[in-house]
Protein backbone atom coordinates (compact mmCIF):
# COMPACT_ATOMS: atom_id res chain seq x y z
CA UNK A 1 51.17 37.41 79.28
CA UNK A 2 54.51 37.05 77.28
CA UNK A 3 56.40 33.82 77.77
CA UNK A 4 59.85 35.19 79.32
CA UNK A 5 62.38 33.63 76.65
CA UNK A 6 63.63 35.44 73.40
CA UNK A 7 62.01 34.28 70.15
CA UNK A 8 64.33 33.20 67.28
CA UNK A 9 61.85 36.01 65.84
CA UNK A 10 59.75 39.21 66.89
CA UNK A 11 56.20 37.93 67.35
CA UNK A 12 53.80 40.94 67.39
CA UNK A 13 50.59 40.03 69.15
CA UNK A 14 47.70 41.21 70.51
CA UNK A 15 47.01 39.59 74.55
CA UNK A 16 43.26 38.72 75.35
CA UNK A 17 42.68 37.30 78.64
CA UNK A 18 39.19 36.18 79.72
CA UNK A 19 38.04 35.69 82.58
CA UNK A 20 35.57 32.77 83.64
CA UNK A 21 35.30 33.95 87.88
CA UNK A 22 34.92 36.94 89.56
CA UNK A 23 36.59 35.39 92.32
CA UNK A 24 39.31 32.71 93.11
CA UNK A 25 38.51 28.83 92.94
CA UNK A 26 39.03 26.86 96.41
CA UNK A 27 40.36 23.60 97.20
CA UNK A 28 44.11 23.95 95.54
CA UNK A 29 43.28 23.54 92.00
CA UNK A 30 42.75 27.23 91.93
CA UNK A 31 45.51 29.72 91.91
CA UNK A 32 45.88 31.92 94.99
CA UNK A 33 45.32 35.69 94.18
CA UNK A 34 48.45 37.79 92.55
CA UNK A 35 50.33 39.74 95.36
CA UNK A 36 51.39 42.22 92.29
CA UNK A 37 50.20 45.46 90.63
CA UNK A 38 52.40 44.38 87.35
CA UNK A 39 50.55 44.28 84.37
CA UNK A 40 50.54 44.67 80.82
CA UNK A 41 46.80 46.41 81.56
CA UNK A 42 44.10 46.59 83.95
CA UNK A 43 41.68 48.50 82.02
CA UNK A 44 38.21 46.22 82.52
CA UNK A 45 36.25 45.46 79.16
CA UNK A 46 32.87 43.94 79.83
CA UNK A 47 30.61 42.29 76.99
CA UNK A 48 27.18 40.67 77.15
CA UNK A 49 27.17 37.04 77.41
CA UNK A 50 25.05 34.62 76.86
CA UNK A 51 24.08 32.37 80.26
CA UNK A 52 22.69 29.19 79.14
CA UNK A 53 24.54 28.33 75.76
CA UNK A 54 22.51 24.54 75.31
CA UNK A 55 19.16 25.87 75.63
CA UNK A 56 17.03 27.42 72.46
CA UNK A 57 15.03 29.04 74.85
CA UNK A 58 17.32 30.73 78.17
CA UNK A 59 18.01 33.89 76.20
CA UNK A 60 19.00 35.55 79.65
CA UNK A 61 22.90 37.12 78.95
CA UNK A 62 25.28 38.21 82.22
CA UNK A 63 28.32 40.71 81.62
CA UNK A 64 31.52 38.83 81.51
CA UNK A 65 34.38 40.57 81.97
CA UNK A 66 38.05 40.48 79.84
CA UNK A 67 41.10 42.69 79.09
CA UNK A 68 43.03 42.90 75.46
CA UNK A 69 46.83 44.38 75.23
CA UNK A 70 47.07 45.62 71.95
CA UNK A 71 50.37 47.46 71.95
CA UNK A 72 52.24 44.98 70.18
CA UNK A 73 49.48 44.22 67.79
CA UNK A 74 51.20 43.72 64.33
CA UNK A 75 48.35 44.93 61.82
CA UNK A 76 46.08 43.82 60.18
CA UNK A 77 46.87 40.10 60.75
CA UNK A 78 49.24 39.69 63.90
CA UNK A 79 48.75 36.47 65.71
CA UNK A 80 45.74 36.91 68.70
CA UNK A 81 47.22 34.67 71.83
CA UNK A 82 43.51 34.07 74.01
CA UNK A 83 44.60 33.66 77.73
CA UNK A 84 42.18 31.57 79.59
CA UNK A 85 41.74 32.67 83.32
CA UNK A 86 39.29 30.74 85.46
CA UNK A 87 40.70 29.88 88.57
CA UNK A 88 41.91 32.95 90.01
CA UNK A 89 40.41 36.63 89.85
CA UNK A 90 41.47 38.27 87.36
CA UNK A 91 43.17 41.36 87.93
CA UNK A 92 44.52 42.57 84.86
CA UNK A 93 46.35 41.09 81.64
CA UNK A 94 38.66 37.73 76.44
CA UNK A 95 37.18 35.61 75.26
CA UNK A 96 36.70 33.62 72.18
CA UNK A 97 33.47 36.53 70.97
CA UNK A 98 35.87 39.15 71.17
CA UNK A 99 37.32 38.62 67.13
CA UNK A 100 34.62 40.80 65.68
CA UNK A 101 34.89 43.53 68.35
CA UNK A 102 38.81 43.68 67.61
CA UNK A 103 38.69 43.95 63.91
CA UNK A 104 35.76 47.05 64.36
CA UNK A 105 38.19 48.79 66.85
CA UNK A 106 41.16 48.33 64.08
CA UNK A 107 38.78 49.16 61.06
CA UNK A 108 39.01 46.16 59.43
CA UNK A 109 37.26 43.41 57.99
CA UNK A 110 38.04 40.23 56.22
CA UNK A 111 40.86 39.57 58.44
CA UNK A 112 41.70 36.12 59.21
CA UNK A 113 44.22 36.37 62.65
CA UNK A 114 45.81 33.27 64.08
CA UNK A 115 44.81 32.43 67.28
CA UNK A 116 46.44 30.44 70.17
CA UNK A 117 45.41 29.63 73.12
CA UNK A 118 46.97 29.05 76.78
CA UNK A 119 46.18 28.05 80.50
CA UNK A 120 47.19 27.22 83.79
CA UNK A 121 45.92 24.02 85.69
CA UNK A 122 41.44 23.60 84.88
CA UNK A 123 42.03 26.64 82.46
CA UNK A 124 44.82 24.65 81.35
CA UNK A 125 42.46 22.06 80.24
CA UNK A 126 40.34 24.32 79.20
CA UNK A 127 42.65 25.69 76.47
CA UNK A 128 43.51 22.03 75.30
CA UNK A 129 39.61 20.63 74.98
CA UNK A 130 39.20 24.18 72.97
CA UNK A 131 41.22 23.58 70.30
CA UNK A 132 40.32 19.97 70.31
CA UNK A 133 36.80 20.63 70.19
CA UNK A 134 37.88 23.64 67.64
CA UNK A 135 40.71 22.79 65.91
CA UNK A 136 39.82 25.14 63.08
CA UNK A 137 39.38 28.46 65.69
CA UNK A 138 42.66 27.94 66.31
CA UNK A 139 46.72 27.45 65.78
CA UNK A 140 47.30 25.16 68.50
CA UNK A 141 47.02 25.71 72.62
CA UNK A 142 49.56 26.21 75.48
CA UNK A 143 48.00 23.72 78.20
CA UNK A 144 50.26 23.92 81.10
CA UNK A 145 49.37 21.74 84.38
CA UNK A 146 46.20 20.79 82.24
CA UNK A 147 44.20 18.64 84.69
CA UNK A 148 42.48 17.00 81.93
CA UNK A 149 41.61 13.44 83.27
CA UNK A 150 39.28 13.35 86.06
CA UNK A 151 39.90 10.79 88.40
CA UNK A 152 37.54 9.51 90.79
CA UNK A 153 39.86 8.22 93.35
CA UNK A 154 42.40 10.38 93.15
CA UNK A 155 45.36 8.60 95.44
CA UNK A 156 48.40 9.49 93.20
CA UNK A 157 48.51 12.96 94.59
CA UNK A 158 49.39 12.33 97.94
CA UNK A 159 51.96 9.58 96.51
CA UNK A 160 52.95 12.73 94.51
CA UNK A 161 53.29 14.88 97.69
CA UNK A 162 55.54 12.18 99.44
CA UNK A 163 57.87 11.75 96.72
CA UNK A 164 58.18 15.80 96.51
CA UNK A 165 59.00 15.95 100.57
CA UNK A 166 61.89 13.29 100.51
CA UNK A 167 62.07 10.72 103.49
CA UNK A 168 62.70 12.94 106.29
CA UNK A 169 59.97 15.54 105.37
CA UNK A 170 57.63 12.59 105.11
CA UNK A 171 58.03 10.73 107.64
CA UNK A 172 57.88 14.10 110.26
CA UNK A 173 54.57 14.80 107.87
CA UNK A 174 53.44 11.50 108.73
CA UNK A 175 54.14 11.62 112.35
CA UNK A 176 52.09 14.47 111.98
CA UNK A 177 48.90 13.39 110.70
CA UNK A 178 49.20 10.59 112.70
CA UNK A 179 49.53 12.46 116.31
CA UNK A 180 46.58 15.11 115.05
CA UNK A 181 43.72 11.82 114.74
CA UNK A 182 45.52 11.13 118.13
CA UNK A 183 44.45 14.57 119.43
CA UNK A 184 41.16 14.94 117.66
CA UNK A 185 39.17 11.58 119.47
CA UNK A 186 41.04 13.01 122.91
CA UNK A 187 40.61 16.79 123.03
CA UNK A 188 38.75 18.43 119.04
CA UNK A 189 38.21 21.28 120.75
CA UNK A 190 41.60 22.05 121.92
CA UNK A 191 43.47 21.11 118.83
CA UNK A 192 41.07 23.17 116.30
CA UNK A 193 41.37 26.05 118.13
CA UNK A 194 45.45 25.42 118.14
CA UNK A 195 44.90 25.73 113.95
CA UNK A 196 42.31 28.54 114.32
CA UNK A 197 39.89 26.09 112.71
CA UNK A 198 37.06 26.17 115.84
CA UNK A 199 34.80 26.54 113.60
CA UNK A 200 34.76 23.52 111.76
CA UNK A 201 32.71 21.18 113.27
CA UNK A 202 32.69 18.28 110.82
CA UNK A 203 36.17 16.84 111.47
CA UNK A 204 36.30 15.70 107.42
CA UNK A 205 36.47 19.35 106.70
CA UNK A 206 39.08 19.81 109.56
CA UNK A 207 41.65 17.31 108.23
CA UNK A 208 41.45 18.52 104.24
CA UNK A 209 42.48 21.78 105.38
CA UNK A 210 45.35 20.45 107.07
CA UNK A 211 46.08 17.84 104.10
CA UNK A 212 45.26 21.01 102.18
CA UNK A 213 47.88 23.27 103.77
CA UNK A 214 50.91 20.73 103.61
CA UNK A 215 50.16 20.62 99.91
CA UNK A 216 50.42 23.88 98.97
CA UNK A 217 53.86 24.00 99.73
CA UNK A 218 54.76 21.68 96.97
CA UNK A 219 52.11 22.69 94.89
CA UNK A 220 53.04 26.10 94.35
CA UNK A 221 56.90 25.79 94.30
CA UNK A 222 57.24 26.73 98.33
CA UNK A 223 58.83 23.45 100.00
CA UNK A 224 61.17 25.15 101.99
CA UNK A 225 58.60 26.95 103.97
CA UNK A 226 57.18 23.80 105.27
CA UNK A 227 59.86 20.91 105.19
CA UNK A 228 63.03 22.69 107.21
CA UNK A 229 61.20 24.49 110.01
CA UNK A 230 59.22 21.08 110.49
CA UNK A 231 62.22 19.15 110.40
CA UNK A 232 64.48 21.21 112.59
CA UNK A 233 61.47 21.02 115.43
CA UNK A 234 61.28 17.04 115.01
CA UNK A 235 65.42 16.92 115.55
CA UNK A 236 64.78 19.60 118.73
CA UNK A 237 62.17 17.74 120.37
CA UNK A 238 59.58 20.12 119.94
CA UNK A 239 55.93 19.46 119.88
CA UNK A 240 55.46 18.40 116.16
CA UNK A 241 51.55 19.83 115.76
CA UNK A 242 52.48 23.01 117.54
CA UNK A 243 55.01 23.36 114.66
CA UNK A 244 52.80 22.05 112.07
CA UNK A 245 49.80 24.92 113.45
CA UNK A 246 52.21 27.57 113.57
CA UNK A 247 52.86 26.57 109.48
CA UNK A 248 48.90 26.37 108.82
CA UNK A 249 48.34 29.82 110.97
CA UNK A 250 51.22 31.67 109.51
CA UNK A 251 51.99 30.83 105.76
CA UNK A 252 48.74 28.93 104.54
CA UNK A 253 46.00 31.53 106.38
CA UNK A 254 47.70 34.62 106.88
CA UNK A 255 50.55 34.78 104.05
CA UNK A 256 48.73 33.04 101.59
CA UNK A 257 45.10 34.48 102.46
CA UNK A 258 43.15 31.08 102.96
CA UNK A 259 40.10 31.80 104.30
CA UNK A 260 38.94 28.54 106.90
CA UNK A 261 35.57 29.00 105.81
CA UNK A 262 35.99 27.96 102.76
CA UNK A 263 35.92 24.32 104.14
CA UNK A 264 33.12 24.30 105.80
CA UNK A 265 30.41 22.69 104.55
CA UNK A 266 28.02 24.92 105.92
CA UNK A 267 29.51 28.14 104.06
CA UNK A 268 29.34 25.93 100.69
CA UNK A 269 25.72 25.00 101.14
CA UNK A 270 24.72 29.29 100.25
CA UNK A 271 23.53 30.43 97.28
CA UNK A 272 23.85 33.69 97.58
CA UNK A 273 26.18 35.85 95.39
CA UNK A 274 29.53 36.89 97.32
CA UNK A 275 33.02 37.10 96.80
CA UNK A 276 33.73 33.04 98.23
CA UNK A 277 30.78 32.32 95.82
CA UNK A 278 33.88 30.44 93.30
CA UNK A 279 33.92 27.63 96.22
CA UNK A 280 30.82 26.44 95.94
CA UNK A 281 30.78 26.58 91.97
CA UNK A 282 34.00 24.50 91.87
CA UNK A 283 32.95 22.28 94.02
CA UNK A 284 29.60 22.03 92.14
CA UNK A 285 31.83 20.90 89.18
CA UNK A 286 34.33 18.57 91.85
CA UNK A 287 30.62 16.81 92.53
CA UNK A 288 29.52 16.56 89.00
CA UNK A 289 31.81 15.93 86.35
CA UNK A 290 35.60 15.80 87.84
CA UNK A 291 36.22 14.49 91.29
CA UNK A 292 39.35 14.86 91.69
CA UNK A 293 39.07 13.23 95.30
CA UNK A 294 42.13 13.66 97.09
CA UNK A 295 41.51 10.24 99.14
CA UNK A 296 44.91 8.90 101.01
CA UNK A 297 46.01 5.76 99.43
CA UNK A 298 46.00 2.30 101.01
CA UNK A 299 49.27 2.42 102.68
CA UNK A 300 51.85 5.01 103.19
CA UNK A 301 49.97 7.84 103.13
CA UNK A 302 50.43 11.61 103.80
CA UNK A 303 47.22 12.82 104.79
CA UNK A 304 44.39 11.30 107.23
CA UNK A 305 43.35 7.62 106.25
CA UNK A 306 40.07 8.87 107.64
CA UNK A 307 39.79 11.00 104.30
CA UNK A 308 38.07 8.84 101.91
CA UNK A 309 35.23 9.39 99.77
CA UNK A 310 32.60 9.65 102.68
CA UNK A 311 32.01 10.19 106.16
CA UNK A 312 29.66 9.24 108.37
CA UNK A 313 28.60 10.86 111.86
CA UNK A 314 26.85 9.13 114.60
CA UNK A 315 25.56 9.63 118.09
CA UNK A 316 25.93 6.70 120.15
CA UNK A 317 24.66 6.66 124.00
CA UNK A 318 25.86 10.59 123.86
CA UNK A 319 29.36 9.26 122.38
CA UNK A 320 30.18 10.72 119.12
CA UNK A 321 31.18 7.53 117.12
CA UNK A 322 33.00 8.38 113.50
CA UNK A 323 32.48 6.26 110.74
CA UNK A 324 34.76 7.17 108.27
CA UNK A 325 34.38 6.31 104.45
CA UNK A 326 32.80 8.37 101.47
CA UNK A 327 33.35 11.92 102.89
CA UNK A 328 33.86 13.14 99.36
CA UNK A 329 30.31 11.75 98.27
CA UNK A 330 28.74 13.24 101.82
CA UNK A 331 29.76 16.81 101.38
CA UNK A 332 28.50 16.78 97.64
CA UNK A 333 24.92 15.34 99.15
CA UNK A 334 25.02 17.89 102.03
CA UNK A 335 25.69 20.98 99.81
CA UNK A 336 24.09 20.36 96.67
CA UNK A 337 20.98 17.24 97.39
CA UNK A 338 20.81 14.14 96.73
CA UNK A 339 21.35 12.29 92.57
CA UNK A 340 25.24 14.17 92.94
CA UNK A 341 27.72 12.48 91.33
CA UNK A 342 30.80 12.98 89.67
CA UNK A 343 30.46 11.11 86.59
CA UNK A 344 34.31 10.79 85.50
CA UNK A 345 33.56 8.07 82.92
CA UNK A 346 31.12 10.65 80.61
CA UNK A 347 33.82 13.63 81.57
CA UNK A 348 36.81 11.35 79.91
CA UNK A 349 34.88 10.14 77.01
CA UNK A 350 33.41 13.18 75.87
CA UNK A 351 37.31 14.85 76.41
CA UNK A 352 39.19 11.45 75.99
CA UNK A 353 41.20 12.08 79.73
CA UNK A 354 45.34 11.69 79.11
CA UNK A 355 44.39 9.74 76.14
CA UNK A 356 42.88 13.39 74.16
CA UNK A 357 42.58 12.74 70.38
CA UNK A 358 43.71 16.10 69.42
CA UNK A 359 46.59 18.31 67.73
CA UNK A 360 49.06 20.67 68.08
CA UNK A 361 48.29 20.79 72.04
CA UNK A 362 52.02 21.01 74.25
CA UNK A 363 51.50 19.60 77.75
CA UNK A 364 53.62 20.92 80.69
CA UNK A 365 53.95 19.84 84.27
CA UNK A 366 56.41 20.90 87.07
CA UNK A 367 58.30 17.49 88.45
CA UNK A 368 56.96 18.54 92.10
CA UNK A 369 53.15 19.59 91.28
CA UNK A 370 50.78 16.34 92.53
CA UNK A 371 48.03 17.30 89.91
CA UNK A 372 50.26 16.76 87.08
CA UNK A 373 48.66 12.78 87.56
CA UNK A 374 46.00 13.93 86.27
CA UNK A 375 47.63 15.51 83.05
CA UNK A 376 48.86 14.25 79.84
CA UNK A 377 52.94 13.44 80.69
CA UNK A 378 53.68 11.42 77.45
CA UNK A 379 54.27 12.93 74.39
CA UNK A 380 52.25 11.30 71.19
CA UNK A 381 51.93 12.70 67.69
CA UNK A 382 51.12 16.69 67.14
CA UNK A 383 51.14 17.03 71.15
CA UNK A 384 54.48 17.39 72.91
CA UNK A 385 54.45 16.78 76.85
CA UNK A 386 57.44 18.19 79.13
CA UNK A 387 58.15 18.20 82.68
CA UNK A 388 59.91 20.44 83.92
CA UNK A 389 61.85 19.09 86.84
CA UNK A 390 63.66 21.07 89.75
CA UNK A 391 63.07 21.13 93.44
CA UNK A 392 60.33 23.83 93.12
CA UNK A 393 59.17 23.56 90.39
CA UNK A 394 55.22 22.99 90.80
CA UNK A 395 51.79 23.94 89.28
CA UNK A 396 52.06 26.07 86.14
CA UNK A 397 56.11 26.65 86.44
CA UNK A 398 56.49 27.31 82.61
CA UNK A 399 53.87 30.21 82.63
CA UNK A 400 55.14 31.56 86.48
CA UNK A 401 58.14 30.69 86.99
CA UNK A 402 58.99 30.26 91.06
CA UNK A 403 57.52 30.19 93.34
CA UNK A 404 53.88 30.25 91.90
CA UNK A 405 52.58 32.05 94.88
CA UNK A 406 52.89 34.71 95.54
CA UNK A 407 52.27 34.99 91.72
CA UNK A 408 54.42 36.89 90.01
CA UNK A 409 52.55 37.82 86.58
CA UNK A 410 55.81 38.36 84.54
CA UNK A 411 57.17 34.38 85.49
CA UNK A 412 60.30 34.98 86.96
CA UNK A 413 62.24 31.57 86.72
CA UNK A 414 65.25 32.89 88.40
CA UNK A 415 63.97 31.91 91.37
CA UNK A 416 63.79 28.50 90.35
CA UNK A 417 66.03 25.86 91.72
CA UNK A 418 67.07 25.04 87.81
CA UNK A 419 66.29 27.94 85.44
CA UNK A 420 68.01 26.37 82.73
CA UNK A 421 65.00 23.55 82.96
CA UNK A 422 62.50 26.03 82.85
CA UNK A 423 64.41 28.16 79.90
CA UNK A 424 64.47 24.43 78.43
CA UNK A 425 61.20 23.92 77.96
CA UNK A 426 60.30 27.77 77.25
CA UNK A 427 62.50 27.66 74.37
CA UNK A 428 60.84 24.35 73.19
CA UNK A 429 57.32 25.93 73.68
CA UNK A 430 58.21 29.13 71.53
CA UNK A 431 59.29 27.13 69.29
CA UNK A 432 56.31 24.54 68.03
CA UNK A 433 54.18 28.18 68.71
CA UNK A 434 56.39 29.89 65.85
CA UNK A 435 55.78 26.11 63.74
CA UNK A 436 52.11 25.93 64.16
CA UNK A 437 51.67 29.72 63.63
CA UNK A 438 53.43 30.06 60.41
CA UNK A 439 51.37 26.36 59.54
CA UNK A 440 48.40 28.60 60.34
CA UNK A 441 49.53 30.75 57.50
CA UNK A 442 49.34 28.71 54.98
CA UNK A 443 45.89 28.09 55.27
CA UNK A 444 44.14 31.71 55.42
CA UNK A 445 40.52 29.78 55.98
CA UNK A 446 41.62 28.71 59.31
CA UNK A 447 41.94 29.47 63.27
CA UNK A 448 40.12 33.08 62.59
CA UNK A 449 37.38 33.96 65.07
């Protein structure tokens, strides 16, 4: 993908994208799939790769598939930008083996290309612990929404989603939640099948898909098409979770394509291959390494205080009595066994969390996205940090413009509530690219692949 902003110079490049899923990640980290044919290419390339790179003895190899755009390849040494996609499919403009398979196709040899490499959100953080853990592979990295602290606990992203609604929104948000636990202890059967969500019998599952579906909105640079209609039915009187259901039903399911299985536990727990087989993986990684636990905070909360990090179900005397607590820690045992646990303390070490001891790494964040908490939003030596505020401005804004979804793979920022923010910060991103590049230069034994 080109950044949409004009160089101070022609930069002739050749595009790799690689792609880590088949199929798109769940549970809003992920990016919801394109709802556009425009691309630079969608010609597949497949190459053999290797399954199990820490053992000496899994030789077993699985075909991963990327895409190159070579069009405005300067030869023989034009800067190679790698494009990181793992949260979404990928559909069209890979991979970090793909040097020597470049310079056969161009007939050459010897040549050392700079590289540079981006993401968006977990392939955002991706890019940045690449060129930390590879500083001399490559120039520098693009790491835009990089979620690159795990956080256990993670309460600061619904703060984030009520300081992105405003009062009004979030207080009618609030109502809300707290009129749906009303209705779930006096009639679950009635009010699941009002969000189409019969299906989900654990009410844990239940209430992140509503949490879920309010944050999206903000998320992905779409506030309007929650807050208003929500607040104009709270002035008329009208039934507030009627209002809130015809939201989930209409823009989160049907506009947006979430599928309600994907949060239930049950549908995690298979193993076999399909094309929701990304929601299971993720959360294999939520349970193991990341967390990311979306947990309502002590007071003042947007989503259900009966969202923690478990849940408990008991039968009493035929009376279903909820204990609610560690839900987070209970779907992780149900779908994947017991000895799961996201160890966030060996994941920040290892990557050193918002505190990364690397170089020549810019951080970006949109001022209404709640995962940018756990992303780097100070600026320290070699590794500039922006945020890019407007009033939809959310995950990945600098790469996608507004609103991120439908995604729009150009990144139209006129849609944007500021463009000139978003132009801000593109201009300041081409320009530490064009530093570190020509800094690449200069040293001809470095960032080739």
């Amino acid at each position: 993908m080109k950044l949409v902003a004009h160089a101070p110079a022609p930069l002739w490049i050749a595009i790799l994208l690689l792609c880590l899923t088949t199929s798109s990640c769940s549970r809003l980290l992920r990016l919801p799939a394109l709802k556009t044919s425009k691309y630079l290419t969608k010609e597949e390339l497949w190459f053999n790769q290797t399954l199990d790179h820490f053992s000496p003895y899994d030789h077993r190899l699985f075909g991963q598939r990327y895409y190159e755009y070579l069009d405005d390849f300067r030869t023989p040494d034009g800067p190679i930008f790698l494009k990181i996609c793992g949260e979404s499919a990928c559909n069209g403009i890979s991979n970090d083996y793909i040097g020597d398979s470049l310079n056969a196709k161009l007939n050459r040899s010897n040549i050392d290309n700079p590289w540079f490499v981006f993401g968006i959100s977990y392939s955002g953080a991706l890019s940045a612990w690449f060129r930390l853990k590879f500083p001399h592979l490559t120039c520098g990295s693009l790491a835009s929404s990089a979620v690159v602290q795990a956080v256990y606990n993670f309460t600061e992203f619904d703060k984030q989603i009520g300081e992105s609604a405003g009062p009004e929104c979030k207080s009618v948000l609030q109502e809300i939640t707290h009129l749906v636990d009303q209705r779930l202890e006096s009639n679950e059967k009635a009010l699941k099948t009002l969000f189409g969500a019969a299906e989900l019998k654990n009410d844990g599952d239940f209430l992140y898909l509503l949490a879920d579906a309010a944050v999206t909105a903000f998320q992905y640079g779409n506030p309007d098409k929650l807050c208003p209609p929500l607040i104009e039915a709270k002035k008329a009187g009208e039934d507030l979770v009627e209002a809130y259901a015809t939201y989930v039903q209409e823009y989160y399911i049907k506009s947006l394509g979430v599928s309600v299985e994907t949060y239930n536990q049950q549908h995690l727990k298979k193993t076999a291959l399909s094309s929701d087989t990304a929601d299971r993986l993720w959360w294999f990684q939520v349970c193991t390494e990341v967390a990311y636990f979306q947990v309502a905070p002590s007071n003042d909360s947007i989503r259900s205080s009966k969202i923690d990090t478990r849940q408990v179900n008991r039968n009493i005397w035929l009376i279903k009595v909820i204990i609610y607590g560690r839900y987070h820690l209970d779907l992780c045992k149900n779908v994947f066994g017991d000895g799961i646990y996201p160890d966030v303390t060996a994941t920040n070490l290892y990557y050193g969390g918002t505190r990364i001891a690397g170089s020549k790494i810019i951080f970006t964040n949109g001022s209404q996205d709640p995962w940018r908490h756990a992303s780097k939003q100070t600026s320290s030596p070699e590794m500039p940090s922006y945020i890019i505020t407007c009033h939809n401005c959310g995950h990945g804004t600098d790469m996608r413009g507004c609103p991120q979804s439908p995604l729009i793979p150009e990144g139209d920022a006129k849609n944007c509530s500021s463009p000139d923010a978003v132009h801000k910060v593109r201009q300041e991103i081409i320009a530490h690219i064009d530093l570190w590049l020509s800094q690449c230069r200069q040293d001809s034994g470095r960032s080739s692949i």
